[in-house]
PDB file of N, CA and C in Angstrom:
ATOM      1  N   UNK A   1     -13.368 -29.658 -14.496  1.00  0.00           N
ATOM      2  CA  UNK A   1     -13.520 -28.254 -14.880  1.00  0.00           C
ATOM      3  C   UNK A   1     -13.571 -28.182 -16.405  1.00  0.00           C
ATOM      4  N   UNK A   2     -14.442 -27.164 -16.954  1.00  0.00           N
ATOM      5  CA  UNK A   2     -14.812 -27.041 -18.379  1.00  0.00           C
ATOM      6  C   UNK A   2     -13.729 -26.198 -18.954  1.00  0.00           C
ATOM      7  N   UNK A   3     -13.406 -26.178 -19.983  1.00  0.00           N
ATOM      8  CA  UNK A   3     -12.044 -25.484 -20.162  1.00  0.00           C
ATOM      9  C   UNK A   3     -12.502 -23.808 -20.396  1.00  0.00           C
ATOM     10  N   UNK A   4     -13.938 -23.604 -20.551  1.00  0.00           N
ATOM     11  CA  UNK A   4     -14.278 -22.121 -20.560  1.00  0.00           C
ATOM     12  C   UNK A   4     -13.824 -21.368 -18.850  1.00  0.00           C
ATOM     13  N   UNK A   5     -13.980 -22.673 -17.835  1.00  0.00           N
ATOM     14  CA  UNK A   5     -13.884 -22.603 -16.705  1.00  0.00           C
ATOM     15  C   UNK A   5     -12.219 -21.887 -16.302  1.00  0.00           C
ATOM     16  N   UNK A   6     -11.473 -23.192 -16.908  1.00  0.00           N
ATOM     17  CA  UNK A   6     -10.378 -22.881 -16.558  1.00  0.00           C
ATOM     18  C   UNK A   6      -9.495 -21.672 -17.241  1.00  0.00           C
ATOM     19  N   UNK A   7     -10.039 -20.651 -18.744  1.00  0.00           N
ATOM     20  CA  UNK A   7      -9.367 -20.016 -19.209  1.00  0.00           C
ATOM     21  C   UNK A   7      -9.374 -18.682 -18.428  1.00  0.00           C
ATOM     22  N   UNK A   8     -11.050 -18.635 -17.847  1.00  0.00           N
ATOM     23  CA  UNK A   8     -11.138 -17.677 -16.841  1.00  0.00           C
ATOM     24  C   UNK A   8     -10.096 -17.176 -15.770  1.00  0.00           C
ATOM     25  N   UNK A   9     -10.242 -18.397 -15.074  1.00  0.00           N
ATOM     26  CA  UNK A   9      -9.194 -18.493 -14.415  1.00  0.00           C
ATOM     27  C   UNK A   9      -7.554 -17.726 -15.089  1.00  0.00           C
ATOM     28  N   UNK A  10      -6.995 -18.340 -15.101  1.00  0.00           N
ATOM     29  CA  UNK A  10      -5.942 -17.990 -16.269  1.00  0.00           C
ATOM     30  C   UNK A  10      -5.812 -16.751 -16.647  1.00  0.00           C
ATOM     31  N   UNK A  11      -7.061 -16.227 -17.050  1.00  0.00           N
ATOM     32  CA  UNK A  11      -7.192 -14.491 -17.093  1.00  0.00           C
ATOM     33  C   UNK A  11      -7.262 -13.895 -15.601  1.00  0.00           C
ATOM     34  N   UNK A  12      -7.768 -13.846 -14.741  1.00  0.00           N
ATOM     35  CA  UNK A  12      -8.093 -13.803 -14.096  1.00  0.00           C
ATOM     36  C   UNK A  12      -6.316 -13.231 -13.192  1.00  0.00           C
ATOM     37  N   UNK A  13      -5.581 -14.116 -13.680  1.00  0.00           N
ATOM     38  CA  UNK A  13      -3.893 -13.780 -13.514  1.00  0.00           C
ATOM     39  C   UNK A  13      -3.315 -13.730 -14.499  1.00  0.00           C
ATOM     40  N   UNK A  14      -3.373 -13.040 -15.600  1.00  0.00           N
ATOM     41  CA  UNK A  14      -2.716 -12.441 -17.048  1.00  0.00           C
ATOM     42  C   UNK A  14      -1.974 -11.583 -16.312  1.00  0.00           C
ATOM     43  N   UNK A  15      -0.489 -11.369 -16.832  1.00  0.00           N
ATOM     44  CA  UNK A  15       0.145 -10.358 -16.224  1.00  0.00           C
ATOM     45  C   UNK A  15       0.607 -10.386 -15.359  1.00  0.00           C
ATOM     46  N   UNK A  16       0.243 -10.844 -14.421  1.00  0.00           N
ATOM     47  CA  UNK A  16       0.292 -11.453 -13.028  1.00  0.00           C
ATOM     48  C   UNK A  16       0.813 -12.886 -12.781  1.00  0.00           C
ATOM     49  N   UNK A  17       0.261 -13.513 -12.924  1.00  0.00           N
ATOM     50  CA  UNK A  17       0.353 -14.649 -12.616  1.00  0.00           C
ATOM     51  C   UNK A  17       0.965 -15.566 -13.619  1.00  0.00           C
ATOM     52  N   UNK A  18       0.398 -15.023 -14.742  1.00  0.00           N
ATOM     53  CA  UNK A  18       0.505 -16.219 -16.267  1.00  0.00           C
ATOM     54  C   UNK A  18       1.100 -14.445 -17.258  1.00  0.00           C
ATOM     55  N   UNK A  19       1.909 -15.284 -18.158  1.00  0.00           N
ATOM     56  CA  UNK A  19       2.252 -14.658 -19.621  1.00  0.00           C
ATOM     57  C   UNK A  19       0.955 -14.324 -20.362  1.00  0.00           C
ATOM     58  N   UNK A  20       0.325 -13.445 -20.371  1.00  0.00           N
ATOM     59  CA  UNK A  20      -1.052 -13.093 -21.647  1.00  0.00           C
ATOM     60  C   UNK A  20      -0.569 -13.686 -23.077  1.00  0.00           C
ATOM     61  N   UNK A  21       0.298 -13.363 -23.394  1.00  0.00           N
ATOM     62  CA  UNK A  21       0.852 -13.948 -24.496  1.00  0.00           C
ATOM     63  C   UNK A  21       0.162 -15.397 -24.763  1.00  0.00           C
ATOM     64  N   UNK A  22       0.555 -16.421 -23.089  1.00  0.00           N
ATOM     65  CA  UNK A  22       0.737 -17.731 -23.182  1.00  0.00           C
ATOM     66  C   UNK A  22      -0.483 -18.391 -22.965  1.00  0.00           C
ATOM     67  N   UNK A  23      -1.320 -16.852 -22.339  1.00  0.00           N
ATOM     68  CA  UNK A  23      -2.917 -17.456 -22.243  1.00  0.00           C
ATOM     69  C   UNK A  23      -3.419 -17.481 -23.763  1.00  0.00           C
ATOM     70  N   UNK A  24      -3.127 -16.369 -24.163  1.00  0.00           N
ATOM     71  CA  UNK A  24      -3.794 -16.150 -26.053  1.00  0.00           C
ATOM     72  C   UNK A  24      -3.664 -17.596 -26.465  1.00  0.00           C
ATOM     73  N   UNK A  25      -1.971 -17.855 -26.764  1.00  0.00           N
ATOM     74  CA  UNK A  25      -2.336 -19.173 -27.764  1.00  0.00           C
ATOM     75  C   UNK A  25      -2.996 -20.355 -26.770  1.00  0.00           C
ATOM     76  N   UNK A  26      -3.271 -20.860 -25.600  1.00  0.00           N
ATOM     77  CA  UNK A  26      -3.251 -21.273 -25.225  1.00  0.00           C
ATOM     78  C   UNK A  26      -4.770 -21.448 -25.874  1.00  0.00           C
ATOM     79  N   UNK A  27      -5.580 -20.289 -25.248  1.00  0.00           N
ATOM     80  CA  UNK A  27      -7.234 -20.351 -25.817  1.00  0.00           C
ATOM     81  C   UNK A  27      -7.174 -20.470 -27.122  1.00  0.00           C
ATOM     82  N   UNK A  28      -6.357 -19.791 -27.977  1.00  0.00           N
ATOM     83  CA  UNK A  28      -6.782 -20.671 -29.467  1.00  0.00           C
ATOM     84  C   UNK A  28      -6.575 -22.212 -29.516  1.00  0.00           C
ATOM     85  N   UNK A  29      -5.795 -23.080 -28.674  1.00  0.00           N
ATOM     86  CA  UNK A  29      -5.217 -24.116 -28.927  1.00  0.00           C
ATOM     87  C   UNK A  29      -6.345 -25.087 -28.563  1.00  0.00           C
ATOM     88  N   UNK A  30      -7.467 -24.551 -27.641  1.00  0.00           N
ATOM     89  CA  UNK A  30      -8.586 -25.575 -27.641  1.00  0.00           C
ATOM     90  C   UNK A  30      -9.667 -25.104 -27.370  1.00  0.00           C
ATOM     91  N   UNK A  31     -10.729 -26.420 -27.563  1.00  0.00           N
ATOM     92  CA  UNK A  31     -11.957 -26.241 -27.683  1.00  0.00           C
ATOM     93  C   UNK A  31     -12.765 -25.279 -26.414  1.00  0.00           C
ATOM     94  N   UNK A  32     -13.288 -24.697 -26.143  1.00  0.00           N
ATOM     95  CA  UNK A  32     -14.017 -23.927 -24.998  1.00  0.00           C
ATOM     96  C   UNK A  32     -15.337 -24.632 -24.519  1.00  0.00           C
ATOM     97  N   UNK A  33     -15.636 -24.846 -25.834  1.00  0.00           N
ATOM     98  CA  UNK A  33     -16.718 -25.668 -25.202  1.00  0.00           C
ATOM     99  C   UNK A  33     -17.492 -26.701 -25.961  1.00  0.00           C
ATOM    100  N   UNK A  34     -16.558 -28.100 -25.411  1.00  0.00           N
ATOM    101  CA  UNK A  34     -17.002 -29.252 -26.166  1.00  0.00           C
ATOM    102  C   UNK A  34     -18.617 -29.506 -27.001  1.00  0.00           C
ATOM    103  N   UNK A  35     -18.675 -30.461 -28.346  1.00  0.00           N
ATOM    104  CA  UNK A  35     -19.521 -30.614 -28.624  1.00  0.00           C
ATOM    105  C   UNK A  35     -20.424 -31.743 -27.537  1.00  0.00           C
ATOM    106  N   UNK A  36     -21.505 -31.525 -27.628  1.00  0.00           N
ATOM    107  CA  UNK A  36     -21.981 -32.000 -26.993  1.00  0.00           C
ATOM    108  C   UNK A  36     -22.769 -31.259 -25.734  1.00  0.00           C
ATOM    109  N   UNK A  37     -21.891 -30.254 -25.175  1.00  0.00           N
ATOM    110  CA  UNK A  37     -22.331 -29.553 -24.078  1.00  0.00           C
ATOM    111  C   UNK A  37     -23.673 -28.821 -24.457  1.00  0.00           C
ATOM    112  N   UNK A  38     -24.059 -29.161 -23.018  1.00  0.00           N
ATOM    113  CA  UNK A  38     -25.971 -28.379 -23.163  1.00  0.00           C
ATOM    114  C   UNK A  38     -25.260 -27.057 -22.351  1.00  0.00           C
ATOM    115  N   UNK A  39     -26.363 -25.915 -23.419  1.00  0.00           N
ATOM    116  CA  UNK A  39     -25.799 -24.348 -23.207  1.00  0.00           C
ATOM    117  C   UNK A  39     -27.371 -23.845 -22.604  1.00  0.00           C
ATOM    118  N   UNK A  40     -26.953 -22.710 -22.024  1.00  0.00           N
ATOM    119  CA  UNK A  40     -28.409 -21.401 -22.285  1.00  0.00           C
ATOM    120  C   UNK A  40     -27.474 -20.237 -22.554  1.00  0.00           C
ATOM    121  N   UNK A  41     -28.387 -19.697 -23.426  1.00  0.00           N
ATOM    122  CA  UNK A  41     -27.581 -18.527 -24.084  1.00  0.00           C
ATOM    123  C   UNK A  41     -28.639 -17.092 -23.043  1.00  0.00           C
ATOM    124  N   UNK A  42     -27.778 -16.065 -23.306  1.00  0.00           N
ATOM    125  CA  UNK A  42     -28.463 -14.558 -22.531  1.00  0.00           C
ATOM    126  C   UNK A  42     -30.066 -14.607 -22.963  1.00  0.00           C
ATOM    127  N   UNK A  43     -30.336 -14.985 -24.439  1.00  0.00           N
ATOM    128  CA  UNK A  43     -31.447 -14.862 -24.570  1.00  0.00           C
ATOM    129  C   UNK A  43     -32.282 -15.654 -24.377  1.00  0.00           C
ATOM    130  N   UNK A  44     -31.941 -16.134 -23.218  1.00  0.00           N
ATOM    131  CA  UNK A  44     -32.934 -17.556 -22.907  1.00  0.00           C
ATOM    132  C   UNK A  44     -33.392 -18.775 -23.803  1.00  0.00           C
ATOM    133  N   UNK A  45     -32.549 -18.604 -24.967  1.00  0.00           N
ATOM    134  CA  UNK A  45     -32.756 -20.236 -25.080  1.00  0.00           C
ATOM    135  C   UNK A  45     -31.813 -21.447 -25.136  1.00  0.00           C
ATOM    136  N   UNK A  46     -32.132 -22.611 -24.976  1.00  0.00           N
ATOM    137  CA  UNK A  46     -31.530 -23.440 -24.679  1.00  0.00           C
ATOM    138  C   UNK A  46     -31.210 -24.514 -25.392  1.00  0.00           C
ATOM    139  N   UNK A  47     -29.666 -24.842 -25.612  1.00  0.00           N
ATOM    140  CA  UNK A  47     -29.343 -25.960 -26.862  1.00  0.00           C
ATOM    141  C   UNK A  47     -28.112 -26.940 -26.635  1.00  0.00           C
ATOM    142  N   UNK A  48     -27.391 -27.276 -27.379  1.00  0.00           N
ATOM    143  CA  UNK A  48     -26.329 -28.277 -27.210  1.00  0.00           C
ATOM    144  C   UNK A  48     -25.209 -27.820 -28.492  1.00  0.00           C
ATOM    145  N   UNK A  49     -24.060 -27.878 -28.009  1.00  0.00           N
ATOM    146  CA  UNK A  49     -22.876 -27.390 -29.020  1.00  0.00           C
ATOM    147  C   UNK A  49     -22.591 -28.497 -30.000  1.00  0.00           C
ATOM    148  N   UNK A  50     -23.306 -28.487 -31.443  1.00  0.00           N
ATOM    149  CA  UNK A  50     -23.447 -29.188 -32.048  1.00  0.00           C
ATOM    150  C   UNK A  50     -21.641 -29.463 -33.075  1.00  0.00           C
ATOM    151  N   UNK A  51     -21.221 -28.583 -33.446  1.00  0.00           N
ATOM    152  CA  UNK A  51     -19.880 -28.214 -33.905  1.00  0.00           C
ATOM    153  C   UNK A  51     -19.125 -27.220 -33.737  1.00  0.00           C
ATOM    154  N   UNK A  52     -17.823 -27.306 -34.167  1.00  0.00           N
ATOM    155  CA  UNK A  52     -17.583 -26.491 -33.659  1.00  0.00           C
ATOM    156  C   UNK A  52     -16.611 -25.156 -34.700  1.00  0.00           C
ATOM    157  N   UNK A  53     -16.735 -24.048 -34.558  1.00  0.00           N
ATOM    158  CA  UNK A  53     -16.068 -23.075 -35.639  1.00  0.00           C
ATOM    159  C   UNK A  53     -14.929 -22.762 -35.260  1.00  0.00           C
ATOM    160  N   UNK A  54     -13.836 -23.357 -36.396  1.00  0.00           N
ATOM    161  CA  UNK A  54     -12.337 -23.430 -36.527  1.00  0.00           C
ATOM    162  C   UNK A  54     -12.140 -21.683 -36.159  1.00  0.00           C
ATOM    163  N   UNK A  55     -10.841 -21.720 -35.691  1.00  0.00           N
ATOM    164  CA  UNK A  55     -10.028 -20.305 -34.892  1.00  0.00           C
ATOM    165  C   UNK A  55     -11.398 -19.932 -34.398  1.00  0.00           C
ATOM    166  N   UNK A  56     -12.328 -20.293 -33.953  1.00  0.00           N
ATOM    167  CA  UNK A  56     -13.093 -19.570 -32.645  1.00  0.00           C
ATOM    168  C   UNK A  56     -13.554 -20.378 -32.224  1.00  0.00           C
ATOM    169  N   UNK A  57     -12.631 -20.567 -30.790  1.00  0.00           N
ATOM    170  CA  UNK A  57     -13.287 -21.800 -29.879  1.00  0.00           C
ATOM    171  C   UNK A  57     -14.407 -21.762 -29.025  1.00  0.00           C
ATOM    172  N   UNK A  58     -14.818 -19.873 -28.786  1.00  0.00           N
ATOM    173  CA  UNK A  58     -15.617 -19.282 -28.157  1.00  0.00           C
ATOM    174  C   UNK A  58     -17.015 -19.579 -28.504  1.00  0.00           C
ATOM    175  N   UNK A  59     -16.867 -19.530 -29.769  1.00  0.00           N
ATOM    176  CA  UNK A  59     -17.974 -19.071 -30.708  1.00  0.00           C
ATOM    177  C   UNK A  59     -18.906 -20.176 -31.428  1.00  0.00           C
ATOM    178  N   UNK A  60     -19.248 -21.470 -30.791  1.00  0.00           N
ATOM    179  CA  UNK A  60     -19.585 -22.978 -31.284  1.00  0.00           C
ATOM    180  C   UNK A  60     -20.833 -22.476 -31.944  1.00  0.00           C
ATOM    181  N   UNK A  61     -21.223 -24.088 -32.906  1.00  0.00           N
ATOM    182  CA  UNK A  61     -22.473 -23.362 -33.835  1.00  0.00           C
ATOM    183  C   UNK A  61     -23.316 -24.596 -32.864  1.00  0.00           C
ATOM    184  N   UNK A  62     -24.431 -24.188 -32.575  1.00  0.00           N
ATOM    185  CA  UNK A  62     -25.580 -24.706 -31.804  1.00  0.00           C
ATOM    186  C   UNK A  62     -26.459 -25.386 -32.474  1.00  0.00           C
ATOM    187  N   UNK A  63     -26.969 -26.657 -31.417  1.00  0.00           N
ATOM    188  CA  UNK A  63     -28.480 -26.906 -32.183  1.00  0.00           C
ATOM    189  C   UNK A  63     -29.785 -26.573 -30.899  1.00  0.00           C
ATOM    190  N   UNK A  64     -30.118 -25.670 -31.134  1.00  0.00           N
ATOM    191  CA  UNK A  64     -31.876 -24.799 -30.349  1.00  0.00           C
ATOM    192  C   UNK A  64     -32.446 -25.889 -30.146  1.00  0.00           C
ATOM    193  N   UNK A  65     -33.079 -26.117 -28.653  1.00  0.00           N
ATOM    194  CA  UNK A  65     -33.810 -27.427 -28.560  1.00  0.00           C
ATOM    195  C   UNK A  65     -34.762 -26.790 -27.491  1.00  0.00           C
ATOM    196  N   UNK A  66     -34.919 -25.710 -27.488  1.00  0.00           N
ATOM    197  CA  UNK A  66     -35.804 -24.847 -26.235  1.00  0.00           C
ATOM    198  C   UNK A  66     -36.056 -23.465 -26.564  1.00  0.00           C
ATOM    199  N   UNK A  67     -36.975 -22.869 -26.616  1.00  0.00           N
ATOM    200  CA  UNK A  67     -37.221 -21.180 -26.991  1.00  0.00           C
ATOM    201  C   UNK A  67     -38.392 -20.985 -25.802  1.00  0.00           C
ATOM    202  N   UNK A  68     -38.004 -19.975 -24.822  1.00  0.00           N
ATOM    203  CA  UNK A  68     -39.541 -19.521 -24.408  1.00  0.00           C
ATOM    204  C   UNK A  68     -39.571 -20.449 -23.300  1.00  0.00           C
ATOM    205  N   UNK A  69     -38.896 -21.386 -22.787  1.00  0.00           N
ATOM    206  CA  UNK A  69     -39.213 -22.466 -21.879  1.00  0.00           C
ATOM    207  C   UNK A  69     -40.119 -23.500 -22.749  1.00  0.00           C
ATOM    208  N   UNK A  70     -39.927 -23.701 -23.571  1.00  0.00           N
ATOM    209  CA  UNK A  70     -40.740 -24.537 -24.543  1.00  0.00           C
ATOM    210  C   UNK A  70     -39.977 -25.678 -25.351  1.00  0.00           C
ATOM    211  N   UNK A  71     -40.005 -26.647 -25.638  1.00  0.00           N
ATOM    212  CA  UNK A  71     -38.981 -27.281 -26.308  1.00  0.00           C
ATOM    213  C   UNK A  71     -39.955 -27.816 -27.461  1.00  0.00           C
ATOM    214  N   UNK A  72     -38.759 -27.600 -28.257  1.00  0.00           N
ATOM    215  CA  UNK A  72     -39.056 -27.401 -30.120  1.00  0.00           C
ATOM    216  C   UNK A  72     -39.601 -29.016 -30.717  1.00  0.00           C
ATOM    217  N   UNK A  73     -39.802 -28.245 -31.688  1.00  0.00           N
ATOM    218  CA  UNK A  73     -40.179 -30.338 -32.100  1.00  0.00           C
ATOM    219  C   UNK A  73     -39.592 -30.555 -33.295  1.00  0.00           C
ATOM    220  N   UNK A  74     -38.760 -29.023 -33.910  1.00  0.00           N
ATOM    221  CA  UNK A  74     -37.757 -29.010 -34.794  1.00  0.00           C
ATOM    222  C   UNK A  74     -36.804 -28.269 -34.601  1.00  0.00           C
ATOM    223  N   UNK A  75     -35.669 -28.666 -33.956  1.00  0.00           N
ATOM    224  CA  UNK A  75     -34.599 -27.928 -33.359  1.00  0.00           C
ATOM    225  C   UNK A  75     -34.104 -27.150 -34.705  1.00  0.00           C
ATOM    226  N   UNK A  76     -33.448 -26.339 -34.605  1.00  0.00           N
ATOM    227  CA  UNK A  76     -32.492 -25.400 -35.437  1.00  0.00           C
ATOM    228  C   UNK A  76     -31.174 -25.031 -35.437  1.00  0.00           C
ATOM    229  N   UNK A  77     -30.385 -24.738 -36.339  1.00  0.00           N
ATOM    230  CA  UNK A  77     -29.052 -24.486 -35.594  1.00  0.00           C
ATOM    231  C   UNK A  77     -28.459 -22.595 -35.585  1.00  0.00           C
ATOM    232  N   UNK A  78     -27.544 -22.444 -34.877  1.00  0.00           N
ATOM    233  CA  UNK A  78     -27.547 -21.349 -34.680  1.00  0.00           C
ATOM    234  C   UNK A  78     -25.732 -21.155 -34.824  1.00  0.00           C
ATOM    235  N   UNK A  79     -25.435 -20.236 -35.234  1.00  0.00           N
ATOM    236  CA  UNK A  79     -23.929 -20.387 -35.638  1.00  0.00           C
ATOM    237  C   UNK A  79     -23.543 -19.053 -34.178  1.00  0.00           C
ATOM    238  N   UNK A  80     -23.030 -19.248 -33.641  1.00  0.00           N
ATOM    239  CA  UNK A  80     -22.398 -18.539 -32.467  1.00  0.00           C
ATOM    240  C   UNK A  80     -21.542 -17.548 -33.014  1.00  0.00           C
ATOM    241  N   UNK A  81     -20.773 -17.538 -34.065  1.00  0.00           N
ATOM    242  CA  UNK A  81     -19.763 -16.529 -34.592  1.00  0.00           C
ATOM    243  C   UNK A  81     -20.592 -15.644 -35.667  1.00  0.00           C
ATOM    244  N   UNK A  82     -21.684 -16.020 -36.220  1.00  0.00           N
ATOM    245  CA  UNK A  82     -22.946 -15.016 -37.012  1.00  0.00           C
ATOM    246  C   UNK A  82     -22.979 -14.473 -35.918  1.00  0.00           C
ATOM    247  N   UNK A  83     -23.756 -14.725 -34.793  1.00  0.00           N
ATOM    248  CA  UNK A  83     -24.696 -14.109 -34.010  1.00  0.00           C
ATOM    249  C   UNK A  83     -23.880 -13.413 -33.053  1.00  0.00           C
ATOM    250  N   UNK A  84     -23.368 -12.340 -33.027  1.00  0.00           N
ATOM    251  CA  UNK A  84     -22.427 -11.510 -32.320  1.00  0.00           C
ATOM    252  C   UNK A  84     -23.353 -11.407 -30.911  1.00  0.00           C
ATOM    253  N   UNK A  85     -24.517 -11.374 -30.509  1.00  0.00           N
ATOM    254  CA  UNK A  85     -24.889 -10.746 -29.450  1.00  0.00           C
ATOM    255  C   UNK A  85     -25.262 -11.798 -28.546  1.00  0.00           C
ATOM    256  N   UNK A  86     -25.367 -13.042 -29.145  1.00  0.00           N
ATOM    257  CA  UNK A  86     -25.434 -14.290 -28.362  1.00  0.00           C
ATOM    258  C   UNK A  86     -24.336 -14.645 -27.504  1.00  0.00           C
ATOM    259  N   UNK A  87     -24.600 -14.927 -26.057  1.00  0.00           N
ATOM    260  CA  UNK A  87     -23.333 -15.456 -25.267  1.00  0.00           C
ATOM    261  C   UNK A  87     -24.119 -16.480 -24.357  1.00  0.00           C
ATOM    262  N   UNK A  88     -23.061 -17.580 -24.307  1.00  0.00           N
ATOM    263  CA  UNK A  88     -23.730 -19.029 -23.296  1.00  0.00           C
ATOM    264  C   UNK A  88     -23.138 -18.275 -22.069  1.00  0.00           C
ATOM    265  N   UNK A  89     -24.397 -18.374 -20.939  1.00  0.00           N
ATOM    266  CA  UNK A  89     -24.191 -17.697 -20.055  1.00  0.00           C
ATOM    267  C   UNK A  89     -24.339 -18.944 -18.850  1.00  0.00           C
ATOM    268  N   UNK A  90     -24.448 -19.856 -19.211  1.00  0.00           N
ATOM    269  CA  UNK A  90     -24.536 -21.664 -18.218  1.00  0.00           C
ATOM    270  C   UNK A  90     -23.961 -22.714 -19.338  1.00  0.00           C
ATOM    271  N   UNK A  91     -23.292 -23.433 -18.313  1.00  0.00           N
ATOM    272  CA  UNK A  91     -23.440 -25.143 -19.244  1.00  0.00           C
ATOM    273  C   UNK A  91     -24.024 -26.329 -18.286  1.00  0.00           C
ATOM    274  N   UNK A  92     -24.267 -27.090 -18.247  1.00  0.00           N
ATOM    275  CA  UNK A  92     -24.677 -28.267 -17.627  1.00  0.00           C
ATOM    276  C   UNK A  92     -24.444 -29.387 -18.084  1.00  0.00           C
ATOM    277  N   UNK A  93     -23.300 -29.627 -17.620  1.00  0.00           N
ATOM    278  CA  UNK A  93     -22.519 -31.274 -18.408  1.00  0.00           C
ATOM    279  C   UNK A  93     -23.289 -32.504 -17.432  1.00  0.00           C
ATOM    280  N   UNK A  94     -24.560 -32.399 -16.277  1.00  0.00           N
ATOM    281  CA  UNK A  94     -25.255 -33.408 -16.440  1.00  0.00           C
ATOM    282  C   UNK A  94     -25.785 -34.082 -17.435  1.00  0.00           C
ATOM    283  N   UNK A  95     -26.704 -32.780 -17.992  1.00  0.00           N
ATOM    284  CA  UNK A  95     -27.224 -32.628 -18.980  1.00  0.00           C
ATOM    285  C   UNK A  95     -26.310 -34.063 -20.664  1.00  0.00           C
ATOM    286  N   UNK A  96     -25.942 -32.904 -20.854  1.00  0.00           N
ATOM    287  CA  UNK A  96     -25.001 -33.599 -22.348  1.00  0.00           C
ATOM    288  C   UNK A  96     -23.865 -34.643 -21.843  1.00  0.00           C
ATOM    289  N   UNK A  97     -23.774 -35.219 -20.982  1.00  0.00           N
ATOM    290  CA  UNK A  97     -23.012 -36.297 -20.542  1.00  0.00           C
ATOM    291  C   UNK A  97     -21.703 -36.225 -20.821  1.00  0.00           C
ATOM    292  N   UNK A  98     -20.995 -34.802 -21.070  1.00  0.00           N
ATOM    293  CA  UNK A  98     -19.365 -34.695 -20.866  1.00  0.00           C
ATOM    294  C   UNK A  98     -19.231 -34.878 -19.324  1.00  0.00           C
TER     295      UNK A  98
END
């Protein structure tokens, strides 16, 4: 399980089940979504979590390797915590070999 997987979870029983408190630090305390992992974001394109941005584990900076169903022949990177409206909405750890 991907740890974006398991924080869900976890919320999922805040209050309930688990301390919210103990979920908060818990999600700051790690990565959400390893480098390496192949993403698609809402806006359909598709990349790999190239690094990652300190106190936001949510928020990884990308490298674009697909636009349009098309794959690039000069990837780009994309900072996840700039881009407020961007959200990885899949991962595929076939893919990026986590």
């Amino acid at each position: 399980m991907l740890p974006h997987e398991g924080i869900e979870i976890l919320y999922s029983g805040s209050g309930t089940d688990f301390e919210t408190a103990y979920i908060e630090m818990f999600r700051k305390a790690i990565v959400m979504y390893p480098t390496g992992l192949a993403v698609w974001l809402n806006d359909g394109r598709k990349g790999v979590v190239s690094e990652q941005n300190e106190h936001v584990s949510d928020r990884p900076i990308l490298l674009i390797l697909e636009e349009a169903g098309y794959n690039l022949d000069v990837p780009y990177k994309v900072n996840m915590a700039a881009e407020t409206t961007l959200f990885i909405i899949e991962t595929d750890t076939t893919l990026s070999g986590t």
